[in-house]
PDB file of N, CA and C in Angstrom:
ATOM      1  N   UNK A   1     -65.557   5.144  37.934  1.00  0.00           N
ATOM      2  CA  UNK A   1     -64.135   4.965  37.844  1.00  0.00           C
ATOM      3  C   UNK A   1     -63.688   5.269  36.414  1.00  0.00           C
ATOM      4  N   UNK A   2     -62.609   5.985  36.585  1.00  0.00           N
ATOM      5  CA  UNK A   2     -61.735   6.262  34.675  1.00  0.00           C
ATOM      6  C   UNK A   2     -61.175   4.903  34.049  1.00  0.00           C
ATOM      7  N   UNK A   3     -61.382   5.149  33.203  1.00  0.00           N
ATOM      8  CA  UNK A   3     -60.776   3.902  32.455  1.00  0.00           C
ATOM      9  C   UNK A   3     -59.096   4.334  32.320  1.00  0.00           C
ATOM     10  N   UNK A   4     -58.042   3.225  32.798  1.00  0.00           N
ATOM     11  CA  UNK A   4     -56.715   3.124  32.605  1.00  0.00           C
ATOM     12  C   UNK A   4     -55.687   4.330  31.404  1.00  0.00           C
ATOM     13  N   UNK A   5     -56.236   4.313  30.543  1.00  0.00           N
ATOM     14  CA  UNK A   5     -55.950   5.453  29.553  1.00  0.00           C
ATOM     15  C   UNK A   5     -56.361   6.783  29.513  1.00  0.00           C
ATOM     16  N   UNK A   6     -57.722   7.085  30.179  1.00  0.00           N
ATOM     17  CA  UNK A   6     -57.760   8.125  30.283  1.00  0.00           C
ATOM     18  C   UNK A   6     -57.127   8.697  31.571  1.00  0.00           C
ATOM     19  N   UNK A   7     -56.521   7.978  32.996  1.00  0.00           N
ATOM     20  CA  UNK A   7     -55.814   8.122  33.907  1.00  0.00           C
ATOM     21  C   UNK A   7     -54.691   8.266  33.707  1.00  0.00           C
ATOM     22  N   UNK A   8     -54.090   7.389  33.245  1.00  0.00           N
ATOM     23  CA  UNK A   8     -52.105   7.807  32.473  1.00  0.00           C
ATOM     24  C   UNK A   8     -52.357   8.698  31.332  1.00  0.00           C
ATOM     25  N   UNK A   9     -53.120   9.153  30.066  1.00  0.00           N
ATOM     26  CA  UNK A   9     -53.188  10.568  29.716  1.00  0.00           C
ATOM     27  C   UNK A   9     -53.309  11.599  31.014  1.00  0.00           C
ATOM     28  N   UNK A  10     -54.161  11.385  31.520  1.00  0.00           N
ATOM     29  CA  UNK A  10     -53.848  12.587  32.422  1.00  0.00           C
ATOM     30  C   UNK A  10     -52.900  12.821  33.263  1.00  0.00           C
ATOM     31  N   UNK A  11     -52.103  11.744  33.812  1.00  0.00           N
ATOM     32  CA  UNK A  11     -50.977  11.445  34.821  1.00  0.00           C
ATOM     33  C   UNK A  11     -49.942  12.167  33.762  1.00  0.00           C
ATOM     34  N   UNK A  12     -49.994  12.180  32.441  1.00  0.00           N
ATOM     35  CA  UNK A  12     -48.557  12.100  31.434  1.00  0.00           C
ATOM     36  C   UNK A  12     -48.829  13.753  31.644  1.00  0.00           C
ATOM     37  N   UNK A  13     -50.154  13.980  31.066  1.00  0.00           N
ATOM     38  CA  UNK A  13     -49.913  15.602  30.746  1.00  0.00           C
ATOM     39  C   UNK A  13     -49.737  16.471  32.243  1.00  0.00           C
ATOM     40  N   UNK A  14     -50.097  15.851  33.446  1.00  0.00           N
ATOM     41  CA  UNK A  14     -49.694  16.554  34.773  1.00  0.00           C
ATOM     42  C   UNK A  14     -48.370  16.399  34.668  1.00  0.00           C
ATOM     43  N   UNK A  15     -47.442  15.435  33.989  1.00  0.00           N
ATOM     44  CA  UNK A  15     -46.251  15.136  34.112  1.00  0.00           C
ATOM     45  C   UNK A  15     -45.845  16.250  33.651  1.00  0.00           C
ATOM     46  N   UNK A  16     -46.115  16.768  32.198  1.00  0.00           N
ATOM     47  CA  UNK A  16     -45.606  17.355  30.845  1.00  0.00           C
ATOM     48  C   UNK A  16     -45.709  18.990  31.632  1.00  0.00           C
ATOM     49  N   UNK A  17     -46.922  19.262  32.525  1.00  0.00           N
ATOM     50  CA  UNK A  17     -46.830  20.637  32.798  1.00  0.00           C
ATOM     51  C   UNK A  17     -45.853  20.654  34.181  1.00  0.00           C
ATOM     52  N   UNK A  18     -45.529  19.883  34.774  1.00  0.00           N
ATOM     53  CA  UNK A  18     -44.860  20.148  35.626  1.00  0.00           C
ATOM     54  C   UNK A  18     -43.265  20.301  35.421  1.00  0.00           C
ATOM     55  N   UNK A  19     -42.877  19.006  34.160  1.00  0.00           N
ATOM     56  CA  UNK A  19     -41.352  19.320  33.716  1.00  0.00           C
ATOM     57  C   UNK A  19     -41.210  20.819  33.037  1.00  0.00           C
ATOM     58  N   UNK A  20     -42.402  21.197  32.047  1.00  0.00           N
ATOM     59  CA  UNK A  20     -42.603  22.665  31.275  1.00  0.00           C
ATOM     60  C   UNK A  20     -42.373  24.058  33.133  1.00  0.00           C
ATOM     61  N   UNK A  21     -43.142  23.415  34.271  1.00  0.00           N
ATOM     62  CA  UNK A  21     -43.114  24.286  34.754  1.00  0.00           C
ATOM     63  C   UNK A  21     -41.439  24.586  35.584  1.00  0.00           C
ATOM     64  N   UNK A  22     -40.869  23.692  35.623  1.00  0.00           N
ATOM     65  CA  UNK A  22     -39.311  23.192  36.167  1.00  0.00           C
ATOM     66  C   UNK A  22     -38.358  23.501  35.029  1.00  0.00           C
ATOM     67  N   UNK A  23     -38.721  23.371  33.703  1.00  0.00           N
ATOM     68  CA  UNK A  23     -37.704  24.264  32.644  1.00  0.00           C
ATOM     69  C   UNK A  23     -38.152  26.020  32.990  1.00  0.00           C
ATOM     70  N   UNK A  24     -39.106  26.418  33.419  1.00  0.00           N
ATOM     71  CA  UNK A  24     -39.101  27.650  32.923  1.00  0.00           C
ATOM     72  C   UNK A  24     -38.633  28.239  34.050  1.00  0.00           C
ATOM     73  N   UNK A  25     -38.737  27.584  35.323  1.00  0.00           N
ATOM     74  CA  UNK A  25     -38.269  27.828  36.408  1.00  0.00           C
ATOM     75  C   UNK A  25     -36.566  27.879  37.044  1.00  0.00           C
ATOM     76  N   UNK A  26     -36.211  27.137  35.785  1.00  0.00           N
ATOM     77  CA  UNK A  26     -34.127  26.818  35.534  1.00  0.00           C
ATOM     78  C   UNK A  26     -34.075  27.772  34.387  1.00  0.00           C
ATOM     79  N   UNK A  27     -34.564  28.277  33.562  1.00  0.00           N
ATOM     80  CA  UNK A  27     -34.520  29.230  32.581  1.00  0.00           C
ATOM     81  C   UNK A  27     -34.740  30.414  33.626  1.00  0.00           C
ATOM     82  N   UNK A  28     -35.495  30.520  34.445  1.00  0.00           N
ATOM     83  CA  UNK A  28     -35.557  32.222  35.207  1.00  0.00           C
ATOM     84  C   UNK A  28     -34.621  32.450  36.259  1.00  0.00           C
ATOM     85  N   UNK A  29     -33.815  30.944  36.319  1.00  0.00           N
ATOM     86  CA  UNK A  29     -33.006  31.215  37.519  1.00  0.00           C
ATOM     87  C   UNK A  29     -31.434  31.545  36.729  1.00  0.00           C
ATOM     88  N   UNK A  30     -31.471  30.562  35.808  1.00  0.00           N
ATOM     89  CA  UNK A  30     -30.406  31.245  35.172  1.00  0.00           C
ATOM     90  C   UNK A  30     -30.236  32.556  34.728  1.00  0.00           C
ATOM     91  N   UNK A  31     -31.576  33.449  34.007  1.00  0.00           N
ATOM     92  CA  UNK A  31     -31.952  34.655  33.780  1.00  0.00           C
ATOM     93  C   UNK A  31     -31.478  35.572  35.140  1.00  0.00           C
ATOM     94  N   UNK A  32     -31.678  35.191  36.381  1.00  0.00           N
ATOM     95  CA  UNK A  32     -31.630  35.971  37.654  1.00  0.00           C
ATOM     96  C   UNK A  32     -29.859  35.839  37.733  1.00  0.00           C
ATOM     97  N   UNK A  33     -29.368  34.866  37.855  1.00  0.00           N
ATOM     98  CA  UNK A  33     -27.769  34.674  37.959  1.00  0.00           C
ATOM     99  C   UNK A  33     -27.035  35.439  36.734  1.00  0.00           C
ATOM    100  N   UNK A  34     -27.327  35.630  35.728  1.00  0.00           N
ATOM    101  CA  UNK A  34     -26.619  35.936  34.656  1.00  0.00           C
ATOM    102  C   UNK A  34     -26.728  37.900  34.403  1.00  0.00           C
ATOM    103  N   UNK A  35     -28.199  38.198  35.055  1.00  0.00           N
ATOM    104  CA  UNK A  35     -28.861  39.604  35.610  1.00  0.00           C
ATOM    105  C   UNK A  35     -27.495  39.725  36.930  1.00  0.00           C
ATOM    106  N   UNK A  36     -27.437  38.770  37.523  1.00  0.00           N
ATOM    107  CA  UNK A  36     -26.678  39.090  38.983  1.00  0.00           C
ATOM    108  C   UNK A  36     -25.518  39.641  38.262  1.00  0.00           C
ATOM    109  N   UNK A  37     -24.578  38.666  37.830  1.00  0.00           N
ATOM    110  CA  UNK A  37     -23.333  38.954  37.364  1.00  0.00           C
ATOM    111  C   UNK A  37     -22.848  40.046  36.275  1.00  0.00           C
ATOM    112  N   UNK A  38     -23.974  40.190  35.584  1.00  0.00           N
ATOM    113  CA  UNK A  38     -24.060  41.594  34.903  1.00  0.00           C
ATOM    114  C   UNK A  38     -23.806  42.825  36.164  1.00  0.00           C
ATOM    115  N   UNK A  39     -24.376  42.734  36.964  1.00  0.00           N
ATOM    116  CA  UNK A  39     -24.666  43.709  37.994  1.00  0.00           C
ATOM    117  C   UNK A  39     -23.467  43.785  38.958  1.00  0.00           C
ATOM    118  N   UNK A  40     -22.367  42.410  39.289  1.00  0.00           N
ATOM    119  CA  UNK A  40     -21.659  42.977  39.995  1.00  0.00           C
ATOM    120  C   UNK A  40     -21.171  42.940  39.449  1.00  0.00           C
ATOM    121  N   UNK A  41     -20.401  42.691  38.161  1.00  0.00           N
ATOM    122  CA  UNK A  41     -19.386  43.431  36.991  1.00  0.00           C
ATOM    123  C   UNK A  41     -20.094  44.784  37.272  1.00  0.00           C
ATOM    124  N   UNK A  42     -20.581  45.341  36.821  1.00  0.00           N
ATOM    125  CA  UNK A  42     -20.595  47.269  36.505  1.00  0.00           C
ATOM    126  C   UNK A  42     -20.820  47.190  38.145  1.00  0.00           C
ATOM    127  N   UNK A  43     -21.067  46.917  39.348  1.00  0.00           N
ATOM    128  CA  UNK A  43     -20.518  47.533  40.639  1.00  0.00           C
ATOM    129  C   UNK A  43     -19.089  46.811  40.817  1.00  0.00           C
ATOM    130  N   UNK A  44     -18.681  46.439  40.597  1.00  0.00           N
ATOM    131  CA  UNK A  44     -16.874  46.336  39.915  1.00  0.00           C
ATOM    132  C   UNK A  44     -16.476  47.286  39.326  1.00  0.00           C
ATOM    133  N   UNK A  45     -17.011  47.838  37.990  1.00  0.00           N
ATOM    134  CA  UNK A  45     -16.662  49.042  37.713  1.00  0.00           C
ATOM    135  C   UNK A  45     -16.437  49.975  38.397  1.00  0.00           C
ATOM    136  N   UNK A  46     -17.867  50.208  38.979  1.00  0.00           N
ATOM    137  CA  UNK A  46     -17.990  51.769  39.449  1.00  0.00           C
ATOM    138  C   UNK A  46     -17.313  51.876  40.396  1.00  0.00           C
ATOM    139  N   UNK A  47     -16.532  50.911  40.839  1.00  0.00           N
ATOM    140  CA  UNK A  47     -15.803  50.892  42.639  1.00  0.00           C
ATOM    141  C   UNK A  47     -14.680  51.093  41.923  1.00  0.00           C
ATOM    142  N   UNK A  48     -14.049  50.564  41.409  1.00  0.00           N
ATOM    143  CA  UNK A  48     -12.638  50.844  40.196  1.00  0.00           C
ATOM    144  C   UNK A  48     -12.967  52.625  39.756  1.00  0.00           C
ATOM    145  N   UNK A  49     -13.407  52.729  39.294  1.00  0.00           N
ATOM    146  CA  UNK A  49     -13.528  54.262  38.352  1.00  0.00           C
ATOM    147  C   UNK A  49     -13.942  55.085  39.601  1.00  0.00           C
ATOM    148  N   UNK A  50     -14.261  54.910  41.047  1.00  0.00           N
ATOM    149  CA  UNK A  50     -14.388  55.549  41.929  1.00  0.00           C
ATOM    150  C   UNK A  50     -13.370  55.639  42.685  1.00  0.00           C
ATOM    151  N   UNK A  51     -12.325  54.515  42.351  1.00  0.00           N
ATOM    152  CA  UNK A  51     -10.605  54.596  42.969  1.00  0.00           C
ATOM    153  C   UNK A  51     -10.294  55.406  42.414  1.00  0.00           C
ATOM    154  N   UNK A  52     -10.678  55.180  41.170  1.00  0.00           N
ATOM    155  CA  UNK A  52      -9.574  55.744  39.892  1.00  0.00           C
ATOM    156  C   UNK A  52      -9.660  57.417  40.183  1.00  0.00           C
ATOM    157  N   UNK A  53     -10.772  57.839  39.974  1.00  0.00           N
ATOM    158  CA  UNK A  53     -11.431  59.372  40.492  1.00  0.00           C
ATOM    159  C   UNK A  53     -10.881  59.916  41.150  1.00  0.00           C
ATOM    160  N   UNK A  54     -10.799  59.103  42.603  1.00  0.00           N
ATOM    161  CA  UNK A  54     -10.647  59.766  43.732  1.00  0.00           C
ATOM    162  C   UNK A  54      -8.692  59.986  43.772  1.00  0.00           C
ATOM    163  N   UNK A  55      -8.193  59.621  43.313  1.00  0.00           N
ATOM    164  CA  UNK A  55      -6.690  59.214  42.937  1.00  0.00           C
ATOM    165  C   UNK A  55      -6.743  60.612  42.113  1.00  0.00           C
ATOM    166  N   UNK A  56      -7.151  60.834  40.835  1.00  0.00           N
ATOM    167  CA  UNK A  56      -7.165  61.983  40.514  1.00  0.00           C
ATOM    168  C   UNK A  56      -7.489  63.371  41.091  1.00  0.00           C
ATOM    169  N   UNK A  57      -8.686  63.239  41.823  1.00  0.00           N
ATOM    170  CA  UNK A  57      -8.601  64.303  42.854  1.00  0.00           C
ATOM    171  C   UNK A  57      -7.673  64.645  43.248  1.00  0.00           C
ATOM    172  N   UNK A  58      -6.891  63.607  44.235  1.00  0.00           N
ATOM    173  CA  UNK A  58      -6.027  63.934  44.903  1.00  0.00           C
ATOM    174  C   UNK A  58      -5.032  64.993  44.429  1.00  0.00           C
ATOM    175  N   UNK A  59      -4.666  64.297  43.234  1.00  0.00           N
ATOM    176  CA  UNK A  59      -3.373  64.709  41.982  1.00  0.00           C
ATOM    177  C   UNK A  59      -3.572  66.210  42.223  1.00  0.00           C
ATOM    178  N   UNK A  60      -5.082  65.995  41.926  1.00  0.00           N
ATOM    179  CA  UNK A  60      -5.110  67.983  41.165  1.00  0.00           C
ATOM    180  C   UNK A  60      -5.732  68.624  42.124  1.00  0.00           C
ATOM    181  N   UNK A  61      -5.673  68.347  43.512  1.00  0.00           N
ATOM    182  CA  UNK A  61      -5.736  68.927  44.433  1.00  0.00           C
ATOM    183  C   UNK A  61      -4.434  69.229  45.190  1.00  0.00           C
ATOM    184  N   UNK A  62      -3.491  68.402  44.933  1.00  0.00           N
ATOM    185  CA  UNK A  62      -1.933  68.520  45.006  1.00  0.00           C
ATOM    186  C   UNK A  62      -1.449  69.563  44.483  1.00  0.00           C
ATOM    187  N   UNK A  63      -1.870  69.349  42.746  1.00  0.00           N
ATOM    188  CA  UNK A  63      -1.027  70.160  41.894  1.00  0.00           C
ATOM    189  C   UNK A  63      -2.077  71.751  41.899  1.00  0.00           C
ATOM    190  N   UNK A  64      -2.737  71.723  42.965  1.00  0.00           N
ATOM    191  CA  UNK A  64      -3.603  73.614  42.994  1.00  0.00           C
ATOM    192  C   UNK A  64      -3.249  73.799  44.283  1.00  0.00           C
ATOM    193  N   UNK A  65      -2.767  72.867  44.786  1.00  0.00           N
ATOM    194  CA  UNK A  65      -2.051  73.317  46.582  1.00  0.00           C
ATOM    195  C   UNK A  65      -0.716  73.976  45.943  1.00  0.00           C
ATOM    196  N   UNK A  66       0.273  73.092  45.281  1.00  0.00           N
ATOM    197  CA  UNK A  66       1.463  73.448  44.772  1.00  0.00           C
ATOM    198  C   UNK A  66       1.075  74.960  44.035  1.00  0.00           C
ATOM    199  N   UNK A  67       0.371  75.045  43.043  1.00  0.00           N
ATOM    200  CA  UNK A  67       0.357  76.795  42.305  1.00  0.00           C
ATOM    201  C   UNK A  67      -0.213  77.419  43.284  1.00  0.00           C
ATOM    202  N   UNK A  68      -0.909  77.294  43.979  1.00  0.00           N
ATOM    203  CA  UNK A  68      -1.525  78.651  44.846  1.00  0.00           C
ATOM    204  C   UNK A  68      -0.002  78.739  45.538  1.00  0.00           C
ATOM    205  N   UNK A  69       1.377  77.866  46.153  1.00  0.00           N
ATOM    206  CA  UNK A  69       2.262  78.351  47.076  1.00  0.00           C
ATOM    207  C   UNK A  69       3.353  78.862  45.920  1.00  0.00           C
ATOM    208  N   UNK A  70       3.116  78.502  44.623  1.00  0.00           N
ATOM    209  CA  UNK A  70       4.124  79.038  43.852  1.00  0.00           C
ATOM    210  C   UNK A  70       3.277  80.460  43.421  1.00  0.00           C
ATOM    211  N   UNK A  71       2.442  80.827  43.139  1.00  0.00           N
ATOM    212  CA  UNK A  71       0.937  81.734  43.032  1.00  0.00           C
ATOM    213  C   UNK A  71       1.731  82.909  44.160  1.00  0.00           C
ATOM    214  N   UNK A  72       1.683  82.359  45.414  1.00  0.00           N
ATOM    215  CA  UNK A  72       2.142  83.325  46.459  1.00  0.00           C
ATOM    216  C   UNK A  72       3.906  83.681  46.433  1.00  0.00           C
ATOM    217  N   UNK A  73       4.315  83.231  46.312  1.00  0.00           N
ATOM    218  CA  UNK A  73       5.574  83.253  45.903  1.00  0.00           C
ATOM    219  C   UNK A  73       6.256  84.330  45.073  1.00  0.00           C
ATOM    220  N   UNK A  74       5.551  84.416  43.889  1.00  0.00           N
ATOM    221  CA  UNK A  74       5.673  85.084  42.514  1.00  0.00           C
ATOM    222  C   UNK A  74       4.942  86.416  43.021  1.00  0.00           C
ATOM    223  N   UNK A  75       3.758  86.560  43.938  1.00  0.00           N
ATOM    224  CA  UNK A  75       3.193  87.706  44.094  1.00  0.00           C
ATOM    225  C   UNK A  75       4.311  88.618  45.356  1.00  0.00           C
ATOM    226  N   UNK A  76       4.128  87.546  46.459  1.00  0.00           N
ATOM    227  CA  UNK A  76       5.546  88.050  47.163  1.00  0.00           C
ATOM    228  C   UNK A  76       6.843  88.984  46.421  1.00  0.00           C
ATOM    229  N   UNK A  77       7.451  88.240  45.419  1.00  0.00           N
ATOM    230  CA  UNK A  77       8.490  88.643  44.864  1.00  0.00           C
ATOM    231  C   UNK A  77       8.259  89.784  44.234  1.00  0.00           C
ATOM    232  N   UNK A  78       6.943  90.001  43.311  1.00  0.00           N
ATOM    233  CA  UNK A  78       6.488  91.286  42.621  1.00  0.00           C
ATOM    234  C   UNK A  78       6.986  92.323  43.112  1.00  0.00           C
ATOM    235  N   UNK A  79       6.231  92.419  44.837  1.00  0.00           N
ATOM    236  CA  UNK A  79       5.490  92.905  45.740  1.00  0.00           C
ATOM    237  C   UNK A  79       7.272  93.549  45.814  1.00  0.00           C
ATOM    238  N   UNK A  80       8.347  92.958  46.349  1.00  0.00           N
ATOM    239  CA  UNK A  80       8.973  93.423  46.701  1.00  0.00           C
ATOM    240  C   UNK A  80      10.012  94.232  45.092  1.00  0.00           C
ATOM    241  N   UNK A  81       9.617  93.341  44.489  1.00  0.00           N
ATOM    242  CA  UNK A  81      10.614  94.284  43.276  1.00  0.00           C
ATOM    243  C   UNK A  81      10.038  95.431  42.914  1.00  0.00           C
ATOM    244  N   UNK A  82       8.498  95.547  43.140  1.00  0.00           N
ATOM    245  CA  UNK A  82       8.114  96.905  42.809  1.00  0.00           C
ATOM    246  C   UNK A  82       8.140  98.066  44.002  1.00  0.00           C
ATOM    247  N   UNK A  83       8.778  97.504  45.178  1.00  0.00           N
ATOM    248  CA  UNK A  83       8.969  98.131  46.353  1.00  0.00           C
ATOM    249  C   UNK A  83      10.344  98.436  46.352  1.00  0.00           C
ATOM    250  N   UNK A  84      11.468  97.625  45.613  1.00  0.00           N
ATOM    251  CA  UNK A  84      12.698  98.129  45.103  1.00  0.00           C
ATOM    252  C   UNK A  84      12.656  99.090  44.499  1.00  0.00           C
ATOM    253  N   UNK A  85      11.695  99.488  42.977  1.00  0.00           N
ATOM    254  CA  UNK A  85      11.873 100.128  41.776  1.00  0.00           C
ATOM    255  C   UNK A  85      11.128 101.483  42.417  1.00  0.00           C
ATOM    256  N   UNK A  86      10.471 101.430  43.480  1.00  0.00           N
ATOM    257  CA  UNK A  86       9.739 103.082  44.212  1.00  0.00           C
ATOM    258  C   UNK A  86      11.112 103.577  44.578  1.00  0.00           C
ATOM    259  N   UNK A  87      11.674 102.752  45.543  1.00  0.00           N
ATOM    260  CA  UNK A  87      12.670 103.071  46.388  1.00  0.00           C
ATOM    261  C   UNK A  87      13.736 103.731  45.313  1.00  0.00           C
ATOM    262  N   UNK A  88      14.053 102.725  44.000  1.00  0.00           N
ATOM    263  CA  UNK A  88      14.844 103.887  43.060  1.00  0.00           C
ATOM    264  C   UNK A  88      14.450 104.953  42.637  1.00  0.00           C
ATOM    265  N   UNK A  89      13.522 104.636  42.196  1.00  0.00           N
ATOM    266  CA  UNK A  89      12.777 106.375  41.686  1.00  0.00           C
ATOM    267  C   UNK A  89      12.907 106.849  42.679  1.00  0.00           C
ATOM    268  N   UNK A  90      12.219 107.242  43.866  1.00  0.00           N
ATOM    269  CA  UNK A  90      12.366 108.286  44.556  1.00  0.00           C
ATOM    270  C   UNK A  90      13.552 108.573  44.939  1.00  0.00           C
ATOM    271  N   UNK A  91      14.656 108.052  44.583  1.00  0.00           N
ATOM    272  CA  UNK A  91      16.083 108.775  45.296  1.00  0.00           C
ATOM    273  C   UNK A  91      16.233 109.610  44.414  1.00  0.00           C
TER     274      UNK A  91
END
């Protein structure tokens, strides 16, 4: 049988590694939560700046729909003023 002291030393230091193992275990969980929230901040971002993007697309897919019909327009009109200026010359 152990003598009384050498049983509560050992009871204390099973104590001591188990609170050491329960801090490091609230230290990695906080580490994992604080990793989390890092992570859905920047997928917050990227969903924002992927609105934001796609909003711009739009714009300048608008504004190259608009010049290609002003684009045709201006070529149209050429088309016919230089079909005027034959028609003078040759008279």
């Amino acid at each position: 049988m152990m003598p009384t002291g050498k049983t509560m030393d050992a009871a204390l230091s099973e104590l001591r590694q188990a609170i050491a193992a329960l801090e490091n275990a609230v230290d990695m969980r906080f580490e994992r939560e604080r990793e989390r929230s890092e992570i859905d901040g920047e997928v917050r971002r990227v969903h924002a700046d992927r609105s934001r993007l796609a909003q711009e697309l739009d714009q300048a897919e608008f504004r190259a729909n608009r010049l290609e019909e002003v684009n045709r327009e201006v070529s149209r009109r050429l088309v016919t003023a230089m079909e005027t200026i034959r028609a003078v010359l040759d008279r």
